[in-house]
Structures are given as C-alpha cells and as structure tokens.
Protein backbone atom coordinates (compact mmCIF):
# COMPACT_ATOMS: atom_id res chain seq x y z
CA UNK A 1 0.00 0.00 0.00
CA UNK A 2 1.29 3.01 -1.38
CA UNK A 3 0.73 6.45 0.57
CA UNK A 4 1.48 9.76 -0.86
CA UNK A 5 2.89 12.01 1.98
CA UNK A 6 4.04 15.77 1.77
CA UNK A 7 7.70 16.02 1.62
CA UNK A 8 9.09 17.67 4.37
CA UNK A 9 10.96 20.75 3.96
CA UNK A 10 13.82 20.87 6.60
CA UNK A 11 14.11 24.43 6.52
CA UNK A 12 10.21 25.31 7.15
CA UNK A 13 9.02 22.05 8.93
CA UNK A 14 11.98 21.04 11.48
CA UNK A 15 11.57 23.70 14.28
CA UNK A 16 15.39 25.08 15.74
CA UNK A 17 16.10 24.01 18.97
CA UNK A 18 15.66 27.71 20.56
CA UNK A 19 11.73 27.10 19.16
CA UNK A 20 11.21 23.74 20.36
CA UNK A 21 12.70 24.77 24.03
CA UNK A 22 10.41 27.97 23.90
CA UNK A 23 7.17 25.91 23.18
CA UNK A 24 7.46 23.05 24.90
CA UNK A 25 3.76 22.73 25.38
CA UNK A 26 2.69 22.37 21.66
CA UNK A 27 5.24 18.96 21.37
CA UNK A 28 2.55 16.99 22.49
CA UNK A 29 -0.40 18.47 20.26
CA UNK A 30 1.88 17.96 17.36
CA UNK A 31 2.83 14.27 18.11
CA UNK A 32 -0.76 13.22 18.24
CA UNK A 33 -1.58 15.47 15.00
CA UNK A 34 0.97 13.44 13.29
CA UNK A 35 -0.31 10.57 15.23
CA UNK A 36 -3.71 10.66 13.94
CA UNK A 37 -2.63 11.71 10.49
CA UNK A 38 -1.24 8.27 10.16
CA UNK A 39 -3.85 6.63 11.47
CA UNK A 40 -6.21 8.51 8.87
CA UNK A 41 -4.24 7.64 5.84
CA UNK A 42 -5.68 4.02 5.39
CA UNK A 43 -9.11 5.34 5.44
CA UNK A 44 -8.25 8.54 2.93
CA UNK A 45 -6.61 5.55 0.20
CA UNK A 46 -10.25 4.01 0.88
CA UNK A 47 -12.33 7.13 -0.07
CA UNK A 48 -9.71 7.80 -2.99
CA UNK A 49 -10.14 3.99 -4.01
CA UNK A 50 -14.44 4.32 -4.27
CA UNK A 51 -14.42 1.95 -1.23
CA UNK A 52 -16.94 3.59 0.67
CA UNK A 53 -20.55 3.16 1.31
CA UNK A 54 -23.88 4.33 2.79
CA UNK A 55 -23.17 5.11 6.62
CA UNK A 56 -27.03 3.62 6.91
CA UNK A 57 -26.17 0.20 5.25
CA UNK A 58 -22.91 0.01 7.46
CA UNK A 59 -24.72 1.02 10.84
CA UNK A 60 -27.50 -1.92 9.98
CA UNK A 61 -25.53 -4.38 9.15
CA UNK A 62 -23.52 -3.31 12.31
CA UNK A 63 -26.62 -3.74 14.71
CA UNK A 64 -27.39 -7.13 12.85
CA UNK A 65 -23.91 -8.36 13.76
CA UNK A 66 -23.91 -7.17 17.30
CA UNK A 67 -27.26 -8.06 17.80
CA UNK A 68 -28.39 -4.60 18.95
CA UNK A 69 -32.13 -3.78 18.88
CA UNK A 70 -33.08 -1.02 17.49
C-alpha cells in the first residue's frame, strides 16, 4: 500500500532548537496530529479507491452483527 505524503521541507518544517525549548507545550499536540494523520491515511486511500458506502447500510448491518435492537 502506497501512501502519498508531503515532503518535508527541513528548513520550514523542522523547528530550531531555541523554538522547540520555547514551546514546549505544543510537542505533544503535534505528536498526536501526526499521530492521527497516520492513522487517517488508510481510510483517505479508501475514499480515494471508491471503497466507501452508505453510513445507513454500514450502521444496519452493524446492529445485525452485534445483535443490537433497534
């Protein structure tokens, strides 16, 4: 499985230390942005691919699986 990520430009995407010391608190909102960014990839190929469907046919077929009642 092929994904096409942005290249990363070293000079506008890799912080200098002086930055990363002065904003310590945003490390951790980044990490999980990048976090969730790969965990969203799969599921972007899928829309990209046509492999979607009807969020109505997947919830029903969901409950019958589960055996929820409605």
């Amino acid at each position: 499985m092929r994904c096409d990520m942005p290249q990363i430009n070293p000079m506008a995407d890799i912080p200098s230390v002086t930055e990363v010391k002065r904003n310590t608190r945003d490390i951790p909102s980044h990490l999980q942005a990048g976090n969730l960014a790969k965990l969203l990839a799969p599921a972007e190929l899928d829309i990209e691919g046509g492999r979607t469907r009807p969020v109505r046919e997947f919830l029903n077929e969901f409950r019958r699986v589960k055996k929820i009642q409605r």
